[in-house]
Protein backbone atom coordinates (compact mmCIF):
# COMPACT_ATOMS: atom_id res chain seq x y z
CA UNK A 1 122.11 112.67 219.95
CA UNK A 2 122.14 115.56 217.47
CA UNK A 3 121.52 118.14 220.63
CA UNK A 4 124.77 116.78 222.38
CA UNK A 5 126.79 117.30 219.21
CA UNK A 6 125.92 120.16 218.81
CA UNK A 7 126.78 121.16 222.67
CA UNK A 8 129.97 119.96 222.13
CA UNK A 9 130.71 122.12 219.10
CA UNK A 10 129.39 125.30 220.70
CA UNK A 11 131.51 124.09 223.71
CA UNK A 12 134.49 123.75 221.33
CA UNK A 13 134.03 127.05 219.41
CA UNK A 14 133.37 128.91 222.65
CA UNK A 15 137.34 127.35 224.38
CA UNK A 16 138.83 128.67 221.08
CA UNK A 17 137.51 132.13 220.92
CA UNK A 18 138.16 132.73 224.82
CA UNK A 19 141.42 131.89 223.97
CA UNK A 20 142.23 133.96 221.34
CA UNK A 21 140.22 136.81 222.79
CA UNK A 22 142.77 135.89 225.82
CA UNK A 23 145.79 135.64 223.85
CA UNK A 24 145.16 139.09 221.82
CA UNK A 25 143.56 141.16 224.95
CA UNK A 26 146.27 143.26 226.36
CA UNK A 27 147.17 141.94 230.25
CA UNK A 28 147.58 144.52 232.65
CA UNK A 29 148.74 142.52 235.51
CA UNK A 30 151.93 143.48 237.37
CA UNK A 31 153.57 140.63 236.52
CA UNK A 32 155.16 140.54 233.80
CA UNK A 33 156.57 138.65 231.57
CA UNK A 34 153.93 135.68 231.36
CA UNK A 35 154.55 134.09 228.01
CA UNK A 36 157.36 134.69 225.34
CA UNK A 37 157.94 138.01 224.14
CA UNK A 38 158.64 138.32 219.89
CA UNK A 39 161.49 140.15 218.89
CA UNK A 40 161.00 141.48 215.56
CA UNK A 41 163.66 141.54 213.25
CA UNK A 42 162.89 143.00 210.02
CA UNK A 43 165.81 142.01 207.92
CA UNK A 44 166.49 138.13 206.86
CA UNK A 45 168.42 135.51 208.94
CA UNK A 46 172.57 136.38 208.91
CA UNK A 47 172.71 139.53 208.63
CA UNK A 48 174.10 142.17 211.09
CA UNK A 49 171.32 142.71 212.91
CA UNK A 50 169.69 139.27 213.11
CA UNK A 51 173.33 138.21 214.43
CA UNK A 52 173.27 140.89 217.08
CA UNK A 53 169.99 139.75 218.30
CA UNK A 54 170.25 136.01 218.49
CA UNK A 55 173.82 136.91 220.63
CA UNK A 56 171.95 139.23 223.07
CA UNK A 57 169.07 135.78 223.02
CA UNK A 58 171.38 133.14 223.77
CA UNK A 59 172.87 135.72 226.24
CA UNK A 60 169.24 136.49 228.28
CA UNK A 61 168.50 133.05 227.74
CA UNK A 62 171.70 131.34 229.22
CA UNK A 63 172.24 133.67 232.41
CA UNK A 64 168.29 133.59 232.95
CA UNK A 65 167.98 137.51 232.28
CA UNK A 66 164.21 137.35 232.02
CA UNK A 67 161.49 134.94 232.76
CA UNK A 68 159.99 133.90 229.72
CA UNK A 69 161.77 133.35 226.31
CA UNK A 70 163.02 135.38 223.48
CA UNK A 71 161.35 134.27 220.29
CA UNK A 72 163.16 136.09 217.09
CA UNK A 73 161.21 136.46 214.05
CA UNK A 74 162.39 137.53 211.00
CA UNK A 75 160.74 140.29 209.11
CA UNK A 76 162.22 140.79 206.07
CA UNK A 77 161.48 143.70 202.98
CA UNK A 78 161.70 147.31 201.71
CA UNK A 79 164.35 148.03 203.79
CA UNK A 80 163.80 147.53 207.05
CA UNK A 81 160.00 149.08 206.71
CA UNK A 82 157.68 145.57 206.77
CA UNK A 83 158.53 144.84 209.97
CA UNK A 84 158.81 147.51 212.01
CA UNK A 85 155.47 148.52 209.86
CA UNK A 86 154.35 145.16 211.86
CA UNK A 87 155.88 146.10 215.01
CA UNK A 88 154.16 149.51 215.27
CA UNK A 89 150.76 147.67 214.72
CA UNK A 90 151.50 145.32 217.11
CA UNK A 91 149.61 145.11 220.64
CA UNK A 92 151.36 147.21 222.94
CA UNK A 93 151.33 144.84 225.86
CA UNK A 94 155.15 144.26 225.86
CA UNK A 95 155.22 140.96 224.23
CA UNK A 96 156.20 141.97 220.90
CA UNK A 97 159.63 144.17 220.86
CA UNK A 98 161.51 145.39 217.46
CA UNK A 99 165.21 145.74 216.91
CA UNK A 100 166.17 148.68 214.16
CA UNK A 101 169.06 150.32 214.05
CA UNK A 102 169.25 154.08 212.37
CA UNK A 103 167.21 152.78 209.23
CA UNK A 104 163.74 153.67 211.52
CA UNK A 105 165.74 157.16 211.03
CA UNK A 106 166.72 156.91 207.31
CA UNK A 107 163.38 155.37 205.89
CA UNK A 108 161.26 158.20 206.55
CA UNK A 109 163.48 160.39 204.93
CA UNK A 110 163.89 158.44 201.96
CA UNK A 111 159.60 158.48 201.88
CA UNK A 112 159.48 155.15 202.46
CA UNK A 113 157.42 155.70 205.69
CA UNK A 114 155.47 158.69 207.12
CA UNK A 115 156.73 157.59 210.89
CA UNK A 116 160.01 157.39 212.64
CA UNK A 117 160.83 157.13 216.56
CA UNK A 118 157.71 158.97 217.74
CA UNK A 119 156.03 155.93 216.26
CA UNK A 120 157.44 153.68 218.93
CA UNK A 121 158.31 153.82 222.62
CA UNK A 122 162.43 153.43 222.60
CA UNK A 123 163.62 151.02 225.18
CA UNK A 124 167.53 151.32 224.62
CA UNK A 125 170.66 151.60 222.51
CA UNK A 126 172.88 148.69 222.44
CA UNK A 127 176.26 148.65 220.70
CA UNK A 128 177.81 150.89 218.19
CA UNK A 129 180.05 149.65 215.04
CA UNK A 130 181.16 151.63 212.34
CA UNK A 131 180.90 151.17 208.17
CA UNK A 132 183.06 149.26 205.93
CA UNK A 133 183.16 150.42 202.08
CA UNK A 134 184.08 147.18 200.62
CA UNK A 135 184.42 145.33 196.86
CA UNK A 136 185.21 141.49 195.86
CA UNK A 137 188.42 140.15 196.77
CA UNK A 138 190.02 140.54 193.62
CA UNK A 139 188.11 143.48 192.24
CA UNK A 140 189.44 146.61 190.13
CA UNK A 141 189.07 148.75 193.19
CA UNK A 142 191.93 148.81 195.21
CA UNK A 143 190.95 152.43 197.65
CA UNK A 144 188.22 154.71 197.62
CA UNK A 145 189.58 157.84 196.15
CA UNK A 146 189.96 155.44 192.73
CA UNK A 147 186.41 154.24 193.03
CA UNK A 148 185.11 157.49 193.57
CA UNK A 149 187.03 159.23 190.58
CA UNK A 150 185.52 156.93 188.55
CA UNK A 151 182.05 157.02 189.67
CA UNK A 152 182.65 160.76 188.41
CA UNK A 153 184.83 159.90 185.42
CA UNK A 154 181.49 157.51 184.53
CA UNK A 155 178.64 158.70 186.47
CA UNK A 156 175.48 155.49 187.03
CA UNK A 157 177.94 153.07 185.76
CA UNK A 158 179.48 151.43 188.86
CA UNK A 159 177.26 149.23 190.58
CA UNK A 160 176.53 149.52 194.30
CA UNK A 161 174.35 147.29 196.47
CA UNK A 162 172.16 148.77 198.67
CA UNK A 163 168.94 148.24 200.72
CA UNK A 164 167.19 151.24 199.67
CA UNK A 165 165.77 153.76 201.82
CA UNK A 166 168.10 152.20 204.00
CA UNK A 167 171.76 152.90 206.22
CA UNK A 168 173.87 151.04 203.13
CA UNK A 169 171.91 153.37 200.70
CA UNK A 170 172.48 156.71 202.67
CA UNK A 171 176.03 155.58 203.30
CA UNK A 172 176.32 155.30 199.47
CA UNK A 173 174.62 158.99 198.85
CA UNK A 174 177.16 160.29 202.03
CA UNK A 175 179.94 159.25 199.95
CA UNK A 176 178.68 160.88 196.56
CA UNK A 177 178.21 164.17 198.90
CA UNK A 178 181.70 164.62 199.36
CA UNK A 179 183.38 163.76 195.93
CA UNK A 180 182.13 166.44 193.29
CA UNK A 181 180.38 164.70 190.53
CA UNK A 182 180.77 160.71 191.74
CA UNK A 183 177.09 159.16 191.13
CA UNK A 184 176.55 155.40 191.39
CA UNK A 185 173.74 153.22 190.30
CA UNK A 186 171.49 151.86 193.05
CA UNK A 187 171.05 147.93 193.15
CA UNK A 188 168.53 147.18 195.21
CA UNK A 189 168.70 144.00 197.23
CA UNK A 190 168.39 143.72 200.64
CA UNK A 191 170.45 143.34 204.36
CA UNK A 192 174.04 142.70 204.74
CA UNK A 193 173.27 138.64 203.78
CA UNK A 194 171.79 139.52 200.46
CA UNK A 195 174.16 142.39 199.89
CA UNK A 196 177.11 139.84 200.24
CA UNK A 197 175.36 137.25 198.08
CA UNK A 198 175.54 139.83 195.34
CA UNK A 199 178.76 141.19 195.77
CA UNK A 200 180.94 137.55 195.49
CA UNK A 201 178.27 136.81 192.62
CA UNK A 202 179.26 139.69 190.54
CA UNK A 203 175.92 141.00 190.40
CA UNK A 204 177.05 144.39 191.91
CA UNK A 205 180.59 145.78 192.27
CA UNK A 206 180.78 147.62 195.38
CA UNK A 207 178.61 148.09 198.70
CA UNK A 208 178.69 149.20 202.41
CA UNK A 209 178.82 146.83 204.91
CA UNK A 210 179.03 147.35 209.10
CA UNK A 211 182.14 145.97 210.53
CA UNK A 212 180.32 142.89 212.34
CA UNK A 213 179.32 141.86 209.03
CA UNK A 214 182.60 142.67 207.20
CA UNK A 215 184.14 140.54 210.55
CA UNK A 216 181.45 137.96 209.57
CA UNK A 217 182.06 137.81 205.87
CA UNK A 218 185.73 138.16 205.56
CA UNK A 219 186.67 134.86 204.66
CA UNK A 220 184.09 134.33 202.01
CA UNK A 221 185.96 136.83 199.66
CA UNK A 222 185.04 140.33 200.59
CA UNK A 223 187.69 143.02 200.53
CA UNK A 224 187.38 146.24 202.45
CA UNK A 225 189.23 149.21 200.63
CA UNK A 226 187.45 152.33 203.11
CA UNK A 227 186.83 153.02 206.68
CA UNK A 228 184.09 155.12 207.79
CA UNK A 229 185.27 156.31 210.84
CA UNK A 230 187.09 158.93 212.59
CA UNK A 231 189.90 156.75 213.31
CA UNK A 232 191.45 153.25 212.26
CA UNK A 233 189.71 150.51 213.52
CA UNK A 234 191.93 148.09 215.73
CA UNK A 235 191.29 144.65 214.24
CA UNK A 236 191.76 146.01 210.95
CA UNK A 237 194.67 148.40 210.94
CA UNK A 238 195.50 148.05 207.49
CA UNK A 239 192.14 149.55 206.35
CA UNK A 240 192.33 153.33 205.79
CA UNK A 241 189.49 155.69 206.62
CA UNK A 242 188.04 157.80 204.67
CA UNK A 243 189.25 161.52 206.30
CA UNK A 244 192.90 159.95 206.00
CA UNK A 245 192.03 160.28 201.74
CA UNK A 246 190.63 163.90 202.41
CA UNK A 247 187.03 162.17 202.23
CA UNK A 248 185.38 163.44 204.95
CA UNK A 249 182.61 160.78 205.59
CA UNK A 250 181.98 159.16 208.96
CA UNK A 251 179.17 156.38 208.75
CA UNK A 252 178.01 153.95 211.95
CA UNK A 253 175.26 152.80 213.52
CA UNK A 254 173.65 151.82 216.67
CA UNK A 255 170.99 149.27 217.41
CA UNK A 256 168.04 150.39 218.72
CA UNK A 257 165.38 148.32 220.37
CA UNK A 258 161.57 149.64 220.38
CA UNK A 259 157.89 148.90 221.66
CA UNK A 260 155.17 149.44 219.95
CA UNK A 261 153.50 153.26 221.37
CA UNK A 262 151.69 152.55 224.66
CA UNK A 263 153.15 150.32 226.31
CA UNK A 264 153.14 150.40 229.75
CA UNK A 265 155.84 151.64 231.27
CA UNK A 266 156.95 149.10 233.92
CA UNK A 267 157.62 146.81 231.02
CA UNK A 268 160.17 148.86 229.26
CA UNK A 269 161.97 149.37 232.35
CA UNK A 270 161.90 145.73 232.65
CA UNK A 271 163.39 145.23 228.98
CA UNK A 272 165.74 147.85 229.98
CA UNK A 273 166.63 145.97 232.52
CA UNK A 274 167.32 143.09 230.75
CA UNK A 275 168.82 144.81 227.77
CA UNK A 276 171.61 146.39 230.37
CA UNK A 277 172.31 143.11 232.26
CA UNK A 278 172.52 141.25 228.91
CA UNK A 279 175.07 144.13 228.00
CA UNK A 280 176.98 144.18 230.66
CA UNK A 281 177.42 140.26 230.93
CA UNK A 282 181.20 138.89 230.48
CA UNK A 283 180.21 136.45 227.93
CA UNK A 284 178.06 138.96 225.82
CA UNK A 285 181.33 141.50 225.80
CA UNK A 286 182.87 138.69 224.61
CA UNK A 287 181.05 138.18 221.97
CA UNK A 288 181.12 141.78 221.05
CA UNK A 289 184.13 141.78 221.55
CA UNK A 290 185.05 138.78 218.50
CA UNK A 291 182.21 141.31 216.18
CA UNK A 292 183.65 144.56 216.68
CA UNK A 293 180.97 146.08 218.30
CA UNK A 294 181.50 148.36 220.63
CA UNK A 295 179.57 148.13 223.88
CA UNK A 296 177.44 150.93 224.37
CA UNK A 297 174.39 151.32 226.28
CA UNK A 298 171.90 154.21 226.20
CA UNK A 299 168.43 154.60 227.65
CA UNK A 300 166.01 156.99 228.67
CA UNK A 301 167.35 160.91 228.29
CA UNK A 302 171.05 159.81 226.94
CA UNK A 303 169.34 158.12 224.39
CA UNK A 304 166.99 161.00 223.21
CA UNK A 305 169.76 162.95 222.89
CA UNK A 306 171.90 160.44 220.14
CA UNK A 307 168.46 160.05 218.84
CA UNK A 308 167.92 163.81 218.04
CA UNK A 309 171.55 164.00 216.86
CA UNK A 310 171.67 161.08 213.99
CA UNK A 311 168.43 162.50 212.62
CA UNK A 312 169.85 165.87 212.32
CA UNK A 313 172.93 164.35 210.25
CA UNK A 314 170.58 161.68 208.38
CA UNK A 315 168.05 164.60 207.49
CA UNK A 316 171.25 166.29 205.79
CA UNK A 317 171.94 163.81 203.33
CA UNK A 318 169.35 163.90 200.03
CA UNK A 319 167.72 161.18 198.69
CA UNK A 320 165.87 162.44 195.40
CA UNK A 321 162.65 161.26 194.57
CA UNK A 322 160.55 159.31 197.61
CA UNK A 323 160.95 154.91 196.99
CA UNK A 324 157.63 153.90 195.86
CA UNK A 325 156.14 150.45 197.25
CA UNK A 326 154.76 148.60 195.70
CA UNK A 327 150.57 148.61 196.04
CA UNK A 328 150.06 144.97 197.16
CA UNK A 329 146.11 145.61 197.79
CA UNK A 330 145.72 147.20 194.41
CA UNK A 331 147.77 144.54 192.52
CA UNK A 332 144.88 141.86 194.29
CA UNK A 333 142.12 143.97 193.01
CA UNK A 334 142.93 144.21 189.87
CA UNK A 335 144.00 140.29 189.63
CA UNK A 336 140.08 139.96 190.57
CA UNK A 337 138.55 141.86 188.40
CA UNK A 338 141.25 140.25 185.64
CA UNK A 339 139.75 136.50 186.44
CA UNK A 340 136.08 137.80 186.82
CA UNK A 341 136.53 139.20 182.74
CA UNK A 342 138.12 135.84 182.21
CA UNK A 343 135.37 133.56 183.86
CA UNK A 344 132.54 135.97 181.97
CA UNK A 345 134.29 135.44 178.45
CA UNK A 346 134.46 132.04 178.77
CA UNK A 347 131.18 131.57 179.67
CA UNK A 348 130.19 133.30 176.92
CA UNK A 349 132.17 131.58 174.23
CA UNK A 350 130.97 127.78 175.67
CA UNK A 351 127.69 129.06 175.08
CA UNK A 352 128.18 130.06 171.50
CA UNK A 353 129.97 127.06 171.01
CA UNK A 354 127.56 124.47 172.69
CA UNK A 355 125.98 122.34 169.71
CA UNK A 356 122.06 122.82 169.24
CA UNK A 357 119.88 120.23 171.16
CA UNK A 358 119.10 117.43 168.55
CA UNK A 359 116.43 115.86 171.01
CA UNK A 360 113.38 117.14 172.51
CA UNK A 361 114.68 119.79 175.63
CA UNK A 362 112.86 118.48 179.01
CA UNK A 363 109.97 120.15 180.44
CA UNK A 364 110.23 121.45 184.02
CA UNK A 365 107.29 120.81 186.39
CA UNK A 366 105.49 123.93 184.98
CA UNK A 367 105.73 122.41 181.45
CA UNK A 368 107.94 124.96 180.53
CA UNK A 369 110.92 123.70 177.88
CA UNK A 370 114.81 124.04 179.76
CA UNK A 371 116.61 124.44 176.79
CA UNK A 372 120.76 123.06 177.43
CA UNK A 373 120.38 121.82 180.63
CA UNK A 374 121.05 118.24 180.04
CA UNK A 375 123.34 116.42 182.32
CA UNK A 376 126.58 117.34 180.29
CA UNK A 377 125.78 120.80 180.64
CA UNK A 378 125.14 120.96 184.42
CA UNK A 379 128.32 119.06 185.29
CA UNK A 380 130.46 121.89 182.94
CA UNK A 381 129.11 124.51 185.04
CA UNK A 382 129.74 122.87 188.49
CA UNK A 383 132.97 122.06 187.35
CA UNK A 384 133.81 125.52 186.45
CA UNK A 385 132.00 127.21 189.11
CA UNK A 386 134.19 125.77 192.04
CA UNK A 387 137.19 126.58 190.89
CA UNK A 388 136.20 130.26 190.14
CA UNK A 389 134.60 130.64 193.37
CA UNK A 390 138.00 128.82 195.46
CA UNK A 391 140.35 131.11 193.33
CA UNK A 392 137.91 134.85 193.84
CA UNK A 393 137.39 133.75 198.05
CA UNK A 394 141.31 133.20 198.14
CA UNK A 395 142.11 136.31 196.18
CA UNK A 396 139.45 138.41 198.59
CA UNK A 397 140.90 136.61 201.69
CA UNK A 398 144.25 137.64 200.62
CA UNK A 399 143.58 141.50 200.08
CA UNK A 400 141.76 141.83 203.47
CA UNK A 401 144.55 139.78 205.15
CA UNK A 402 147.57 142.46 203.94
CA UNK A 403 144.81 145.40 204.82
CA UNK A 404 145.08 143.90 207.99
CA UNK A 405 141.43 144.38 208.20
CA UNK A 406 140.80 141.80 210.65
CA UNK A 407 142.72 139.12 212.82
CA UNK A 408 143.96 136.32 210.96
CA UNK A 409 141.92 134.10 213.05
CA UNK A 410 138.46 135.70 212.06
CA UNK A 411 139.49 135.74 208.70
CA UNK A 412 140.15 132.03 208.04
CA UNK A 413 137.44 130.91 210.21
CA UNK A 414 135.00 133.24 207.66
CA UNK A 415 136.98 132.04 205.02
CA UNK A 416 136.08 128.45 205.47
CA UNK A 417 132.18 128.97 206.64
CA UNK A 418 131.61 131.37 203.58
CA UNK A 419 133.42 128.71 201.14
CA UNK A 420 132.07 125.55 202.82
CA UNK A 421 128.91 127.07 202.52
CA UNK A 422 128.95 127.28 198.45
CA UNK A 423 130.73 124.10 197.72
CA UNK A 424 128.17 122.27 200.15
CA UNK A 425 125.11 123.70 198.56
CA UNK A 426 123.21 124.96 202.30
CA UNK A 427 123.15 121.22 203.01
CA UNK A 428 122.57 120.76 206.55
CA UNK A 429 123.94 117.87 206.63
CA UNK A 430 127.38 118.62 207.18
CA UNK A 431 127.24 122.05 208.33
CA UNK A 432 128.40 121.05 211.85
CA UNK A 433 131.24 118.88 210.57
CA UNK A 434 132.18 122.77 208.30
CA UNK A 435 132.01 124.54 212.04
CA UNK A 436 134.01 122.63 213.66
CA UNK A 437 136.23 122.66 210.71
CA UNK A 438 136.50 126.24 210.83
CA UNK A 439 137.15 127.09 214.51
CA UNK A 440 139.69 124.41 214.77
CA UNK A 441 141.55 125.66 211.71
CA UNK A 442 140.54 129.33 212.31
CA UNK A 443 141.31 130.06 216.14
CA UNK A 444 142.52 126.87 217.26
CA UNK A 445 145.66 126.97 214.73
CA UNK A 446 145.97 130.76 215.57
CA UNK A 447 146.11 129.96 219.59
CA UNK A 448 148.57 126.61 218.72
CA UNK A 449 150.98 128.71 216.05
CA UNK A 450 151.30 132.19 218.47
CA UNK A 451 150.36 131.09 221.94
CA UNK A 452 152.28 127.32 222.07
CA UNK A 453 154.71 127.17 219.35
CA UNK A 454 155.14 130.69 219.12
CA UNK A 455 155.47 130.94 215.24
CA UNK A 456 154.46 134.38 214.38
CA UNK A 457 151.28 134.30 211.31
């Protein structure tokens, strides 16, 4: 009986491990694509660019564009940087595609990261929409020329919103370029969503927003007072530019769609393909169309070209001092050796303060005397010890995970053998029970989450 049970657990373990291996192995069959491929999106849900995206989805995914779903997933922090961070590190096996407009372009040069397009294969350039300089409906600016004068009047006094490292932030050190002395003080907060949030909530007083999301978040009570653009834009003719106020700032941007470096180049031309068909679709125009984006398309030497141009004029604009992240991995070390001084001190102290035996101590089997190790005493330790040794495996599983060490799959199944292992005390017992455990919560989640559900961990 014991022999078949343990069969079927090595059969078990072996299914789930061929499947991840299978899932994470890059395929290089000519037939692609056979499962869904991920776009990354690394701002938060309602922004520009996650609106942009789920159009061009519901676009591929209505006219049939390609064979498999679009899955978007939401990446979200440091301006832009987490997830194409994640999309660069990605398998480049053409099931995991990012979407980043010119911040790729703007966050090296603010030193948030040490890469920028050489990082990534770019697929194409889809749609173009220029920059709206806008305040709360309501507010004490009424046109640029005033809010600038006053950012110089009363230099890192007015407010602005801005992802930094990012396009809004850049936008906001273009404008301070060409007015002498005008200086405003940084808020940082996040994509167009978040920006909004914090304009209508007073948090901030001004901020830069493209013209989808000024389309998007008109009604809500946001007022556009600039135009960053050679010309007027049609839908909104009432909004001056910049140049017309002797401002000379022009500020758009294009979104860009990338694959991580390597992959193969039959599947970029195939998410070319479907980039261009989504792009030249009636309903998608439409839909552009209603955002005020205009329909571009670039790919392949075209887009090299814009590419080498924007980071000439991004490069021109100065940032100050490099954005410092913040050191996740360090902040986890240091939180371990923090609740390794706190379990040693309080060790220490229950000893001093543990009353002297009144009663004979036992005797081991030697005959030796086992001073404080009466029943009360053994049940304190246990009781401490688990906890201490749950919280210092979660904290260790938790640095390794953001050094991206090792799959997440590998990690939790070691997580729960290692920790089984100490709360069960090497009983035998129920180590087979702890195995199966661990590769149905280790691999089998990871193949159900990515490979069937497609929910990105």
């Amino acid at each position: 009986m014991k022999n078949r049970v343990g069969h079927l657990f090595a059969r078990c373990m072996c299914f789930c491990l061929l499947a991840v291996l299978n899932s994470t192995v890059p395929v290089h069959a000519a037939d692609y694509p056979k499962k869904p491929v991920k776009i990354v999106v690394p701002f938060a849900p309602g922004g520009g660019s996650d609106t942009f995206v789920r159009i061009v989805q519901g676009v591929v995914q209505s006219e049939e564009l390609l064979e498999q779903r679009l899955v978007v997933i939401n990446r979200p922090g440091a301006g832009g940087t987490i997830g194409s961070q994640y999309a660069k590190d990605s398998e480049p096996d053409g099931y995991t595609v990012l979407n980043l407009h010119d911040g790729i372009l703007s966050a090296r040069h603010a030193g948030q990261t040490e890469y920028g397009p050489e990082a990534f294969e770019p697929i194409a350039a889809t749609g173009r929409t220029g920059s709206m300089v806008c305040v709360k409906a309501g507010s004490r600016w009424t046109s640029l020329p005033q809010l600038l004068q006053a950012a110089s009047d009363q230099p890192n006094t007015i407010t602005f919103a801005a992802n930094l490292g990012a396009l809004s932030h850049f936008a906001g050190l273009k404008l301070e370029s060409a007015f002498d002395g005008a200086h405003f003080r940084y808020v940082p907060t996040g994509g167009g969503a978040k920006r909004f949030g914090d304009l209508i909530g007073e948090h901030v007083e001004v901020s830069v927003f493209a013209v989808a999301e000024y389309a998007q978040f008109k009604d809500g009570g946001l007022q556009a007072i600039a135009f960053l653009d050679a010309e007027r834009h049609p839908a909104f003719p009432d909004v001056r530019t910049a140049r017309e106020d002797d401002i000379d700032v022009v500020w758009d941007l294009i979104q860009y769609w990338w694959a991580p470096k390597g992959t193969p180049q039959h599947r970029v031309d195939r998410i070319v393909k479907m980039l261009r068909d989504a792009m030249a679709s009636a309903a998608m125009r439409q839909r552009l169309e209603e955002l005020m984006i205009e329909p571009l398309f670039l790919s392949g030497q075209p887009l090299q070209k814009e590419l080498l141009k924007r980071e000439f004029i991004i490069s021109q604009v100065g940032t100050g001092d490099p954005i410092e992240l913040p050191d996740t991995p360090l902040f986890v070390i240091l939180a371990t050796v923090l609740l390794g001084i706190v379990a040693v001190t309080q060790r220490h102290i229950m000893k001093r303060q543990r009353p002297a035996e009144t009663n004979p101590a036992p005797a081991d089997t030697a005959g030796q005397t086992l001073a404080g190790v009466g029943p009360e005493h053994i049940e304190q330790k246990t009781s401490l010890r688990l906890p201490l040794i749950t919280a210092a495996m979660l904290l260790i599983f938790c640095l390794l995970f953001s050094l991206r060490i090792a799959p997440y799959w590998l990690l939790s199944t070691s997580f729960i053998l290692i920790l089984g292992t100490c709360l069960l005390h090497h009983s035998r017992r129920n180590m087979s029970a702890l195995i199966a455990v661990a590769v149905l919560v280790g691999p089998g989640c990871y193949y159900l989450f990515t490979e069937v559900l497609v929910i990105d961990i």
